[in-house]
C-alpha atoms as a PDB file:
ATOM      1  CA  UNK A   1       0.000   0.000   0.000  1.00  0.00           C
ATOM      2  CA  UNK A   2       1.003   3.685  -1.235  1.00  0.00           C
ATOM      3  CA  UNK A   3       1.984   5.899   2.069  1.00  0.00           C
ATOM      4  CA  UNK A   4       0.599   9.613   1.616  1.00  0.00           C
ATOM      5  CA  UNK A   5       4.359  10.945   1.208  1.00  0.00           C
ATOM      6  CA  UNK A   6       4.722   8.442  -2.247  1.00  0.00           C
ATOM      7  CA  UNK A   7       1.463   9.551  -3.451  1.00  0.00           C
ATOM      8  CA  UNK A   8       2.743  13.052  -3.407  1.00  0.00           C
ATOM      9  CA  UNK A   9       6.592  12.885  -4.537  1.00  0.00           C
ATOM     10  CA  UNK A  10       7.301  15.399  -7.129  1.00  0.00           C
ATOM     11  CA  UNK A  11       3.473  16.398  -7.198  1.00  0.00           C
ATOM     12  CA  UNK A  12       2.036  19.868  -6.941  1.00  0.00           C
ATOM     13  CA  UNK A  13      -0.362  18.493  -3.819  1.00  0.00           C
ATOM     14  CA  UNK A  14      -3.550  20.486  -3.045  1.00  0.00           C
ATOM     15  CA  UNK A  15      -6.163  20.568  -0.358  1.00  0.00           C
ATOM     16  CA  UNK A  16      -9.424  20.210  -0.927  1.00  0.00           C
ATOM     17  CA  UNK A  17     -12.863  20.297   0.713  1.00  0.00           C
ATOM     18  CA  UNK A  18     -15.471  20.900  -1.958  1.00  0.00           C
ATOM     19  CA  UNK A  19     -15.464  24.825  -0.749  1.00  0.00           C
ATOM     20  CA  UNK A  20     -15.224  28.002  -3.375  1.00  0.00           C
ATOM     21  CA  UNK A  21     -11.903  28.532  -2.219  1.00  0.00           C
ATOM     22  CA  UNK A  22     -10.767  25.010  -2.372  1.00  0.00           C
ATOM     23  CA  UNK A  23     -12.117  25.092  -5.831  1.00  0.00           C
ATOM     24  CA  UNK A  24      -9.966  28.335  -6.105  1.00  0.00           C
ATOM     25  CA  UNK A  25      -6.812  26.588  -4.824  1.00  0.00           C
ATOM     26  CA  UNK A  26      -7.295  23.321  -7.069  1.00  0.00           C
ATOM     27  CA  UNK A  27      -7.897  25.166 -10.166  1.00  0.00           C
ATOM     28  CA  UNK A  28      -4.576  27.561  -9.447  1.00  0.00           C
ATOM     29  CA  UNK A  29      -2.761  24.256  -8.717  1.00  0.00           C
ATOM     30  CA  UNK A  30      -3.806  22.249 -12.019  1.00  0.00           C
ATOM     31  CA  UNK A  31      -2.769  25.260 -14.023  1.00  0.00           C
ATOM     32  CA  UNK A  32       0.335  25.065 -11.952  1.00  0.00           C
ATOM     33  CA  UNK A  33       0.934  21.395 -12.571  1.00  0.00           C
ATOM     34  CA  UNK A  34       0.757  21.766 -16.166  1.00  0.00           C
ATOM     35  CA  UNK A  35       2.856  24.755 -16.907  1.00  0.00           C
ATOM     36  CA  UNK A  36       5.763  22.591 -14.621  1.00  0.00           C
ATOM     37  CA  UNK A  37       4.879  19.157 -16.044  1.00  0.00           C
ATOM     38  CA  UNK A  38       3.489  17.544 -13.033  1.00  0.00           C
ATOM     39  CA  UNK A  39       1.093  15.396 -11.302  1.00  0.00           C
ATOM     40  CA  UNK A  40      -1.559  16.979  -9.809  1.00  0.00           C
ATOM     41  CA  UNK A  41      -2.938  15.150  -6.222  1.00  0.00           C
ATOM     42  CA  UNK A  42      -6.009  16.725  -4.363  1.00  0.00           C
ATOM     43  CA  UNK A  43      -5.971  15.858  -0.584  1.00  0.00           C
ATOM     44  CA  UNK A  44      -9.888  15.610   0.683  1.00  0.00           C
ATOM     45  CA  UNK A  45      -9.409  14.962   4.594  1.00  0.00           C
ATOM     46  CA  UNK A  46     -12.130  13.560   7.046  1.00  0.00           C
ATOM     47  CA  UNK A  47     -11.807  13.577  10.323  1.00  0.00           C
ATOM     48  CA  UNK A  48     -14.441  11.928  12.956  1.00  0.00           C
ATOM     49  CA  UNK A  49     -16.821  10.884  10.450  1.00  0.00           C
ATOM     50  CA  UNK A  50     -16.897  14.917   9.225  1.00  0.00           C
ATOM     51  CA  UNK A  51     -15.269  16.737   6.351  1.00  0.00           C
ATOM     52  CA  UNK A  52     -12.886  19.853   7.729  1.00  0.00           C
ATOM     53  CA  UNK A  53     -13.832  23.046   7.396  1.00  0.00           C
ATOM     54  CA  UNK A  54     -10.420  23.715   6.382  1.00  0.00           C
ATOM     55  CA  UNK A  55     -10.701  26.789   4.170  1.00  0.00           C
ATOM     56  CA  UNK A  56     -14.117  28.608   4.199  1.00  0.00           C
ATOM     57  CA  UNK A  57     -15.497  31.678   6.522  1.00  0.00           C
ATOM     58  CA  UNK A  58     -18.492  29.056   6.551  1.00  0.00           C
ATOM     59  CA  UNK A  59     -18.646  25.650   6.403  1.00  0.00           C
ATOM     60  CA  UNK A  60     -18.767  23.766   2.710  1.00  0.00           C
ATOM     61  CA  UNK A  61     -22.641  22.268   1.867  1.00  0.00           C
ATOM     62  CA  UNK A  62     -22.460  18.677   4.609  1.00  0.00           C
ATOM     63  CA  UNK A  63     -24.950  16.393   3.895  1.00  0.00           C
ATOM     64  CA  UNK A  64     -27.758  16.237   6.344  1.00  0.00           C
ATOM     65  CA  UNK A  65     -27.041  12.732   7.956  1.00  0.00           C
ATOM     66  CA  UNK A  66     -23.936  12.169   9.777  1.00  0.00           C
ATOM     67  CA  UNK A  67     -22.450   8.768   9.081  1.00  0.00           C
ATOM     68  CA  UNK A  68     -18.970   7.779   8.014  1.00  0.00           C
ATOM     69  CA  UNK A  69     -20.209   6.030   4.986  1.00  0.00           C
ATOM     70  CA  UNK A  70     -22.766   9.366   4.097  1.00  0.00           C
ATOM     71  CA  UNK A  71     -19.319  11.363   4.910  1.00  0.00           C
ATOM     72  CA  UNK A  72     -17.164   9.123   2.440  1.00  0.00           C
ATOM     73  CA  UNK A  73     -19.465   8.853  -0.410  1.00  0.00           C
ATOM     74  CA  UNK A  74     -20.471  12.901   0.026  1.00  0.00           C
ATOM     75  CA  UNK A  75     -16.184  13.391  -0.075  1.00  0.00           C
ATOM     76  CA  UNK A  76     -15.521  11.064  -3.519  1.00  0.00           C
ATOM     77  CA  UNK A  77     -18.102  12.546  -5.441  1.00  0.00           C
ATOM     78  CA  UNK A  78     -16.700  15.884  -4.674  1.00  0.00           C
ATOM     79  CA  UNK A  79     -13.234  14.403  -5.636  1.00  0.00           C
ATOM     80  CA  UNK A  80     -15.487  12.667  -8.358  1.00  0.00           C
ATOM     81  CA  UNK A  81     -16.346  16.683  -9.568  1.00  0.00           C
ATOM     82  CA  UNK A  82     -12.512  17.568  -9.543  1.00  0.00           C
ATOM     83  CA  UNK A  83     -11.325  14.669 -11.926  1.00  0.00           C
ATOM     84  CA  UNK A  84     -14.396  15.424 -14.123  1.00  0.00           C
ATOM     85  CA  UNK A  85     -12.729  18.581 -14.732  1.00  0.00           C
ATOM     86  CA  UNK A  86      -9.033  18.096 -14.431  1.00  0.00           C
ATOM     87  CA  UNK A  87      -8.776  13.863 -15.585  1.00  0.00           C
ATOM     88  CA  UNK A  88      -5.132  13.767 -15.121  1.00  0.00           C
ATOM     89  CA  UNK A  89      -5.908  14.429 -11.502  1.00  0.00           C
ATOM     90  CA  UNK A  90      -5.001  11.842  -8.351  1.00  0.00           C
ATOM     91  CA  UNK A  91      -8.057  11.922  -5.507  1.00  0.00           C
ATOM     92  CA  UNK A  92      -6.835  11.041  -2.663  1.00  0.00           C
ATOM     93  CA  UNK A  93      -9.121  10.422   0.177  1.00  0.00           C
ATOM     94  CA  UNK A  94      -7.907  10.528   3.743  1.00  0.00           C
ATOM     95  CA  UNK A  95      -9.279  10.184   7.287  1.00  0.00           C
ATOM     96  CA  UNK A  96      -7.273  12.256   9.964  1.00  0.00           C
ATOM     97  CA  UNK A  97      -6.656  16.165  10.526  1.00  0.00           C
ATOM     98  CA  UNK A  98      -6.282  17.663   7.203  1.00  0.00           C
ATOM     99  CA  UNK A  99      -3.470  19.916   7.741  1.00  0.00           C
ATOM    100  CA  UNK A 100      -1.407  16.918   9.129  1.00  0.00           C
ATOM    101  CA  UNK A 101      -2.096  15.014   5.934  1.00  0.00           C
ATOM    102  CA  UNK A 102      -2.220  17.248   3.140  1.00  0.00           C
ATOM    103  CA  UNK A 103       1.979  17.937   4.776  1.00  0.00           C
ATOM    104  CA  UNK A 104       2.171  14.396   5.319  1.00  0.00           C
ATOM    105  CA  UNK A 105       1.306  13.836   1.040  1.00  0.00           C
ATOM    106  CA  UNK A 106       3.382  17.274   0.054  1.00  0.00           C
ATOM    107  CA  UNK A 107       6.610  16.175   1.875  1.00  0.00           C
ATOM    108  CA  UNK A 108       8.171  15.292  -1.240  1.00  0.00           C
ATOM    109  CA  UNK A 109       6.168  17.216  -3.267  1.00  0.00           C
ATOM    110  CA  UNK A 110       7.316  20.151  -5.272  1.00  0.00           C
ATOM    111  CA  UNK A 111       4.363  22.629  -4.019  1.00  0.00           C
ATOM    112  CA  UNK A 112       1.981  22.522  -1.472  1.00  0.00           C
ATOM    113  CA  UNK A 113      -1.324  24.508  -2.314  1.00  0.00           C
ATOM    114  CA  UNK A 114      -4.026  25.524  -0.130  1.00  0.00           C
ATOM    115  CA  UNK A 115      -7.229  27.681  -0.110  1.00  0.00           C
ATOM    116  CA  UNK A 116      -7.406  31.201   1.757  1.00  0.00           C
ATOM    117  CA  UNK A 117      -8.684  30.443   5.039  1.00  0.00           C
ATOM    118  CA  UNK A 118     -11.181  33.013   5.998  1.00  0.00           C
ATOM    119  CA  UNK A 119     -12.328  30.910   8.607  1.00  0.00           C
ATOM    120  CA  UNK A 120     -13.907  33.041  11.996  1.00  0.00           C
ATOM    121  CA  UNK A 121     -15.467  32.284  15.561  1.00  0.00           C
ATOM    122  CA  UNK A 122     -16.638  28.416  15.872  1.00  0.00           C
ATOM    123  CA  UNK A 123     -15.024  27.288  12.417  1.00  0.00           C
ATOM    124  CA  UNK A 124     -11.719  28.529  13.158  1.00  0.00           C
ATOM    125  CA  UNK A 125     -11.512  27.385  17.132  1.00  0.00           C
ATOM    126  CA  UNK A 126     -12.515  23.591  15.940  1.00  0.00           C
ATOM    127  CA  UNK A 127     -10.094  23.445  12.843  1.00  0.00           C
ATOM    128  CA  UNK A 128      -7.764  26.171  13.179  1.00  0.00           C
ATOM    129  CA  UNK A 129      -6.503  27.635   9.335  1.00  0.00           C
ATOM    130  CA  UNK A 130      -4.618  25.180   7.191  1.00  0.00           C
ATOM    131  CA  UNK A 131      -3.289  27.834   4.928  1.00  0.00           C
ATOM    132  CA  UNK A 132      -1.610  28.852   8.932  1.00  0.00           C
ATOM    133  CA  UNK A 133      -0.586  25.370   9.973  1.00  0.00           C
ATOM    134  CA  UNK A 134       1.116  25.042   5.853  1.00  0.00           C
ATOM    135  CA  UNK A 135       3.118  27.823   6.159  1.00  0.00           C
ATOM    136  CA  UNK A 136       4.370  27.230   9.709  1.00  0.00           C
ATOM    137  CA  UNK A 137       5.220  23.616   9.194  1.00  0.00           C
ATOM    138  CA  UNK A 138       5.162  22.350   5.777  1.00  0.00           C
ATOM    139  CA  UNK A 139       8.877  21.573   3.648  1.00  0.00           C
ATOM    140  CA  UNK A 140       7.980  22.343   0.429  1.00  0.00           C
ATOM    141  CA  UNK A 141       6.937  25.730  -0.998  1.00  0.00           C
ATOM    142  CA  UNK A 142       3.236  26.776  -0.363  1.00  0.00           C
ATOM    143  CA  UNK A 143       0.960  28.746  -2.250  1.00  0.00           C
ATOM    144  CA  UNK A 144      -1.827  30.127  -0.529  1.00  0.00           C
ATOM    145  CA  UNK A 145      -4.623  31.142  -3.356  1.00  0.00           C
ATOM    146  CA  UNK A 146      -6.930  34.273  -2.734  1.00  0.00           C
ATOM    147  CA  UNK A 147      -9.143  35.502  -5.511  1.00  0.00           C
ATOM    148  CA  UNK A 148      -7.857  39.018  -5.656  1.00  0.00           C
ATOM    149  CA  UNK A 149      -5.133  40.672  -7.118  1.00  0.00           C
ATOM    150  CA  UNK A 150      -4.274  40.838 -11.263  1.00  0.00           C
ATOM    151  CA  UNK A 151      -4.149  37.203 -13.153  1.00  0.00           C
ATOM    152  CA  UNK A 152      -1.527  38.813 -15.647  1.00  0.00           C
ATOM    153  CA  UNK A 153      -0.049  41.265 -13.007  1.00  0.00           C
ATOM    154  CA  UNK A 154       3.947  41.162 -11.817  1.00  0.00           C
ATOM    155  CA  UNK A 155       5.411  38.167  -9.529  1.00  0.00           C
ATOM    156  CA  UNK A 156       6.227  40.506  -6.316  1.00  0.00           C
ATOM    157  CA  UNK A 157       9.262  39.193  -3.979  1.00  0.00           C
ATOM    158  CA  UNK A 158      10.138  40.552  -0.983  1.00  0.00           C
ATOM    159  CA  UNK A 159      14.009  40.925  -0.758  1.00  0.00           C
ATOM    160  CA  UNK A 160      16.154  40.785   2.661  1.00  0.00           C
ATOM    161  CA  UNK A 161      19.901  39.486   1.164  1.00  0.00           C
ATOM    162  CA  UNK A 162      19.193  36.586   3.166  1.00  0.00           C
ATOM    163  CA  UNK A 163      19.952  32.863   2.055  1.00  0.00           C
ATOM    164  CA  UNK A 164      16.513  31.983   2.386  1.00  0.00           C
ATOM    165  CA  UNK A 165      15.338  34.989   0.374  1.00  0.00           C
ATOM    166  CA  UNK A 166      17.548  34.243  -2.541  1.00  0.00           C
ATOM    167  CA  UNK A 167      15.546  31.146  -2.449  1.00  0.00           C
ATOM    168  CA  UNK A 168      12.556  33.158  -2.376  1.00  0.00           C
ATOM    169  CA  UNK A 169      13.761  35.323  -5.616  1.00  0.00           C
ATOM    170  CA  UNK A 170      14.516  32.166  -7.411  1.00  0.00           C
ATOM    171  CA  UNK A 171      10.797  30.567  -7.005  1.00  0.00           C
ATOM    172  CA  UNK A 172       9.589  33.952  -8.173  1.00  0.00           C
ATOM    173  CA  UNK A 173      11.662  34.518 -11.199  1.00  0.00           C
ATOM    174  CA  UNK A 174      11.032  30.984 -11.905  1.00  0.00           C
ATOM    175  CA  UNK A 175       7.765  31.457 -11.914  1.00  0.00           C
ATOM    176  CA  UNK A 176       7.453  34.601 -13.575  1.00  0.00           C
ATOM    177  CA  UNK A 177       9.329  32.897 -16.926  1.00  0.00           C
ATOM    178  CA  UNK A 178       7.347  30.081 -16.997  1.00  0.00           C
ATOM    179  CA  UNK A 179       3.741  32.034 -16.791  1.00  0.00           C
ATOM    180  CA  UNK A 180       5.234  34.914 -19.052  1.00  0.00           C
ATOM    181  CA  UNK A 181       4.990  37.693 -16.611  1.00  0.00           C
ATOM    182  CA  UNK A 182       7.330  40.781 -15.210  1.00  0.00           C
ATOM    183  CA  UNK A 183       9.887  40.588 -12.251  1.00  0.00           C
ATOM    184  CA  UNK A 184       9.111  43.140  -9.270  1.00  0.00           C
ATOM    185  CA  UNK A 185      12.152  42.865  -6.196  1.00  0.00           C
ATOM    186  CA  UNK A 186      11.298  45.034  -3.053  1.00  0.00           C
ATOM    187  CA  UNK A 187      13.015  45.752  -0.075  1.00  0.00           C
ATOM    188  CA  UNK A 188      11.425  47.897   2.282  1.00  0.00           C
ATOM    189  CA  UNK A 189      13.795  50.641   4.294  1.00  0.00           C
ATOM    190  CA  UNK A 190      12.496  51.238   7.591  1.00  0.00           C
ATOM    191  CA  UNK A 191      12.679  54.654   8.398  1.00  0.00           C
ATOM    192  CA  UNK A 192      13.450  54.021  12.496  1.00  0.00           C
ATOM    193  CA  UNK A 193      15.811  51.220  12.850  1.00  0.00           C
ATOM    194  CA  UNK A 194      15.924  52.390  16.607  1.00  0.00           C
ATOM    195  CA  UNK A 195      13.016  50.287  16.806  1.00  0.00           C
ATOM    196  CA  UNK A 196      14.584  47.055  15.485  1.00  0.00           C
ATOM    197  CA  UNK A 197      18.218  47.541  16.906  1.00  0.00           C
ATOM    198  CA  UNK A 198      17.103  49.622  20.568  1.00  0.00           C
ATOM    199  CA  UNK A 199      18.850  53.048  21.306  1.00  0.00           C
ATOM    200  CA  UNK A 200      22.830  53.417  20.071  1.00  0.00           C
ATOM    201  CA  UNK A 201      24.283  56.082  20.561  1.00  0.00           C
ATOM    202  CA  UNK A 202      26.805  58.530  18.602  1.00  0.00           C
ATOM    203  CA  UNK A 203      25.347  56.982  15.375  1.00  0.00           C
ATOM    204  CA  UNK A 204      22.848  58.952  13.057  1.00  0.00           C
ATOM    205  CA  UNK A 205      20.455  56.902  10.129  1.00  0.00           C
ATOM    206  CA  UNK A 206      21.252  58.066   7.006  1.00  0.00           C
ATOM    207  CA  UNK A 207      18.577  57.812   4.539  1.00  0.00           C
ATOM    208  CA  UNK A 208      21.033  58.198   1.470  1.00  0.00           C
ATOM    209  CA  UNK A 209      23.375  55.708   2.703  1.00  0.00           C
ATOM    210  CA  UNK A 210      20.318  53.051   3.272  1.00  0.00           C
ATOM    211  CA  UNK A 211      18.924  54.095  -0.296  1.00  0.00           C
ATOM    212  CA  UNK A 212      22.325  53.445  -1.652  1.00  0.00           C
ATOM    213  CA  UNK A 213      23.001  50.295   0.157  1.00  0.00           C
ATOM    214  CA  UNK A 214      19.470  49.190  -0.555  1.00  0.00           C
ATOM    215  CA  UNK A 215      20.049  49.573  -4.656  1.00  0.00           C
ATOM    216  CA  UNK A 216      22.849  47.264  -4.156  1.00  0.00           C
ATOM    217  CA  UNK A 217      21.310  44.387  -2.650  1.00  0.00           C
ATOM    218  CA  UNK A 218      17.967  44.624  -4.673  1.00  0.00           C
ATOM    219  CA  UNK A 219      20.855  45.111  -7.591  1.00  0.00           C
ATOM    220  CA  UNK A 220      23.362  42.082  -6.369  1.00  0.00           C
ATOM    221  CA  UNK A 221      20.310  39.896  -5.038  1.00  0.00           C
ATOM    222  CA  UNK A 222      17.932  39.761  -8.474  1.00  0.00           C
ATOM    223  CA  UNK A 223      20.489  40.397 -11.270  1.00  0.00           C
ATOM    224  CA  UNK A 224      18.881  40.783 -14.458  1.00  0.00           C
ATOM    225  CA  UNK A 225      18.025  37.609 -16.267  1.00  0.00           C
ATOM    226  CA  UNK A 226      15.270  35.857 -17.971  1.00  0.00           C
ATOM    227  CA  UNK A 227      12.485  38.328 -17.316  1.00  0.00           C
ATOM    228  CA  UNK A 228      12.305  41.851 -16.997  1.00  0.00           C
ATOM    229  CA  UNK A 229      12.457  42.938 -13.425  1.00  0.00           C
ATOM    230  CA  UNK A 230      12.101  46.275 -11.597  1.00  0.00           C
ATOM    231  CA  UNK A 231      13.691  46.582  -8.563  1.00  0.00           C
ATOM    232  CA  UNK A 232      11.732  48.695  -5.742  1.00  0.00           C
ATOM    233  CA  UNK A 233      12.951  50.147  -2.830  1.00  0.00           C
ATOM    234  CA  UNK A 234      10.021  50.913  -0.291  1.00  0.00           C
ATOM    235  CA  UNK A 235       9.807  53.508   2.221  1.00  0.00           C
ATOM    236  CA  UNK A 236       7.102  51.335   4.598  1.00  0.00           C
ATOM    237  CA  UNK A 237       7.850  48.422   6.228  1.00  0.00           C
ATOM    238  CA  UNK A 238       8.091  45.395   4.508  1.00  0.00           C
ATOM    239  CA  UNK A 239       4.917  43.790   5.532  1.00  0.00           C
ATOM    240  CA  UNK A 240       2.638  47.148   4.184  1.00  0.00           C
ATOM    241  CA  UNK A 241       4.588  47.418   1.233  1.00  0.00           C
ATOM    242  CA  UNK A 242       4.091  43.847   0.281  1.00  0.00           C
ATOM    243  CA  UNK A 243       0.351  44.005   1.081  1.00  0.00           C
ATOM    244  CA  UNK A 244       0.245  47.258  -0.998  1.00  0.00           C
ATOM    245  CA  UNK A 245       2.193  45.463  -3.892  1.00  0.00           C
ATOM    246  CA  UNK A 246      -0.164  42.380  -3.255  1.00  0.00           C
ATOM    247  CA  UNK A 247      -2.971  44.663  -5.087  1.00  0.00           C
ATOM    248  CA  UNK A 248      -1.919  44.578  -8.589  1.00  0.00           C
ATOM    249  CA  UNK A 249       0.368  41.399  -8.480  1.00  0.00           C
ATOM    250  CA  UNK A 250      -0.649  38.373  -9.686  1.00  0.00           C
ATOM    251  CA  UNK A 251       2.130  36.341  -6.931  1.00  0.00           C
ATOM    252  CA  UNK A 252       3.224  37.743  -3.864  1.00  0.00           C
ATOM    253  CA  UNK A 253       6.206  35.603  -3.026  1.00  0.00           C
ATOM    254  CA  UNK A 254       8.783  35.933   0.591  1.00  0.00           C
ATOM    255  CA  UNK A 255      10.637  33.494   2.135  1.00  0.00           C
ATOM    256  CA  UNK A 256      10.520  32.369   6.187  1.00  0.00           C
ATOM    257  CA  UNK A 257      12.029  30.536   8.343  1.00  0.00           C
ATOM    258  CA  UNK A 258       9.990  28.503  10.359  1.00  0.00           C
ATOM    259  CA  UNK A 259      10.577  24.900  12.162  1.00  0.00           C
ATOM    260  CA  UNK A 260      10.260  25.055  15.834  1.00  0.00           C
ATOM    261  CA  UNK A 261       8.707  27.439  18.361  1.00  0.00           C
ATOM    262  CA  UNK A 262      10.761  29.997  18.386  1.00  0.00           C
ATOM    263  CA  UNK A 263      11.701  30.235  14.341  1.00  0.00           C
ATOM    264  CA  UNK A 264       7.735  30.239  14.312  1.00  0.00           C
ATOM    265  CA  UNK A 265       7.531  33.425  16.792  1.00  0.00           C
ATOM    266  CA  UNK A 266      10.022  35.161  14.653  1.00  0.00           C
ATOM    267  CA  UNK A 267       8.218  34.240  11.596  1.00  0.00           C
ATOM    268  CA  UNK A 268       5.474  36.869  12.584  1.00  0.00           C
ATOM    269  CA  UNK A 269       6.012  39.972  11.009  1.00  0.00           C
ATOM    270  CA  UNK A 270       5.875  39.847   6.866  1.00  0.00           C
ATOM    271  CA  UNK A 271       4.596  36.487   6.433  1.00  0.00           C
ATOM    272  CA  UNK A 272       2.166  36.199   9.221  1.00  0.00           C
ATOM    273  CA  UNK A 273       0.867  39.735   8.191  1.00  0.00           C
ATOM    274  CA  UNK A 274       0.270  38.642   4.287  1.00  0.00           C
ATOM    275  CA  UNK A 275      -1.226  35.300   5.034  1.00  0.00           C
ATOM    276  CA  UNK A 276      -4.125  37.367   6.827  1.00  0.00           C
ATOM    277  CA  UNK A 277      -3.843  40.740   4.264  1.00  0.00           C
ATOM    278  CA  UNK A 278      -2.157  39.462   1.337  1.00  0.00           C
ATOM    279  CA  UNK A 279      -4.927  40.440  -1.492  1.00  0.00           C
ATOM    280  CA  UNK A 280      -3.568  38.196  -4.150  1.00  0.00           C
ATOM    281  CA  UNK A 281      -1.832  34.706  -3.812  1.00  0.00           C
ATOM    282  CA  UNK A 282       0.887  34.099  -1.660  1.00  0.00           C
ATOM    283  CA  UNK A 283       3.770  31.999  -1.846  1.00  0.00           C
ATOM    284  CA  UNK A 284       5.740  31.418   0.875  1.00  0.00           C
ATOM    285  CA  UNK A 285       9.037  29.333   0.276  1.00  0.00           C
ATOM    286  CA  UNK A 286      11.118  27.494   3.178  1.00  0.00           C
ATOM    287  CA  UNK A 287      14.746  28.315   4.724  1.00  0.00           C
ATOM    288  CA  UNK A 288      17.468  26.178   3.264  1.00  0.00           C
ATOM    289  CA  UNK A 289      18.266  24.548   5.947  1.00  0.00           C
ATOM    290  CA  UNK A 290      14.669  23.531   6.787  1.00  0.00           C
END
């Protein structure tokens, strides 16, 4: 028997539970699939004889009787629905905690996708957000598809110098060749690094100096290449710029670091903030050494 992790090796792996924005996430990830060549497998997870609400403000349409069998046959003809439309398609129907098993299937994967998880008040305390619980813990790039944003718009990636943001640049100008689409590199200035480093003293910010040192790592980090790329230097902080970017974007794309408690704490500010405000899809891609 197949474990989840071989069903998903070298897959783009979605989740799935017969919600708009599932529908959202599998349709992103088929198109995704086929512009890299690859198998597409959509996760549909029940747990305790229930689909998850796993990605909706509200829950997905349940049918009215609550039986494991009812459950099951209610999940494959949703998957059922998904292969009508994409046949190349693997359903793959598990019983356990979705966000546990759609990782579990995308851990040799090449992409984990995931609906927008708008979920509030009882839906949220019973399942928590998957799109969350992806980006904290999964290994593999995730994509977290909203509905906003501009299909033909720039691929937007935040820029810090770091190792794991070069990895971040190279999943965005990888993407941006294969979909045909313009380059956008930002790295936001803040304008009171007090705030980040505490009080020194005898030393004075110099907003040239960052400007100029700023041009060289956007210039040194995304060298021109295979698409045409503009190369932004924010005044905001990197969070609101990328949110503001996230507007006309088709791809929002940073990197994090993120395995453990405390990488997850420090994860927080730019990712944390666009998985809740991002207006387009997200993509957030893993450390190296995670």
């Amino acid at each position: 028997m197949s474990t989840p992790e071989q069903h998903g090796t070298g897959a783009v792996v979605v989740g799935f539970d017969a919600s708009k924005r599932a529908w959202d996430a599998v349709r992103w990830a088929a198109a995704e699939a086929r512009g890299r060549n690859l198998k597409l497998v959509v996760v549909y997870a029940v747990r305790n004889g229930l689909p998850e609400v796993a990605f909706t403000p509200t829950p997905a349409p349940l049918p009215q009787l609550i039986g494991d069998e009812v459950v099951h046959d209610y999940a494959r003809d949703k998957l059922a629905e998904v292969t009508a439309e994409f046949p190349d398609a693997e359903p793959l129907l598990l019983d356990g905690h979705p966000a546990d098993l759609i990782e579990q299937v995308a851990e040799e994967g090449e992409l984990l996708v995931v609906g927008a998880s708008g979920a509030t008040g009882l839906a949220r305390v019973v399942t928590g957000s998957v799109a969350a619980h992806a980006v904290h813990h999964a290994r593999t790039p995730v994509v977290v598809v909203r509905e906003g944003g501009v299909q033909d718009g720039p691929v937007v990636v935040g820029v810090d110098g770091s190792p794991t943001g070069a990895r971040a640049v190279e999943f965005a100008r990888d993407h941006a060749a294969r979909h045909g689409l313009d380059l956008v590199a930002v790295h936001a200035l803040t304008t009171q690094p007090f705030e980040v480093l505490g009080p020194t003293q005898g030393w004075e910010y110099d907003p040239a100096v960052a400007q100029s040192g700023a041009e060289a790592l956007l210039a040194e980090s995304v060298p021109d290449g295979r698409v045409p790329v503009t190369r932004v230097v924010a005044a905001n902080r990197p969070a609101e710029a990328l949110i503001e970017w996230s507007e006309r974007a088709s791809l929002v794309v940073v990197g994090t670091h993120g395995r453990g408690a405390v990488r997850r704490a420090l994860l927080g500010s730019v990712s944390h903030a666009l998985l809740h405000h991002a207006v387009c899809p997200l993509a957030v891609v893993r450390a190296p050494e995670d």
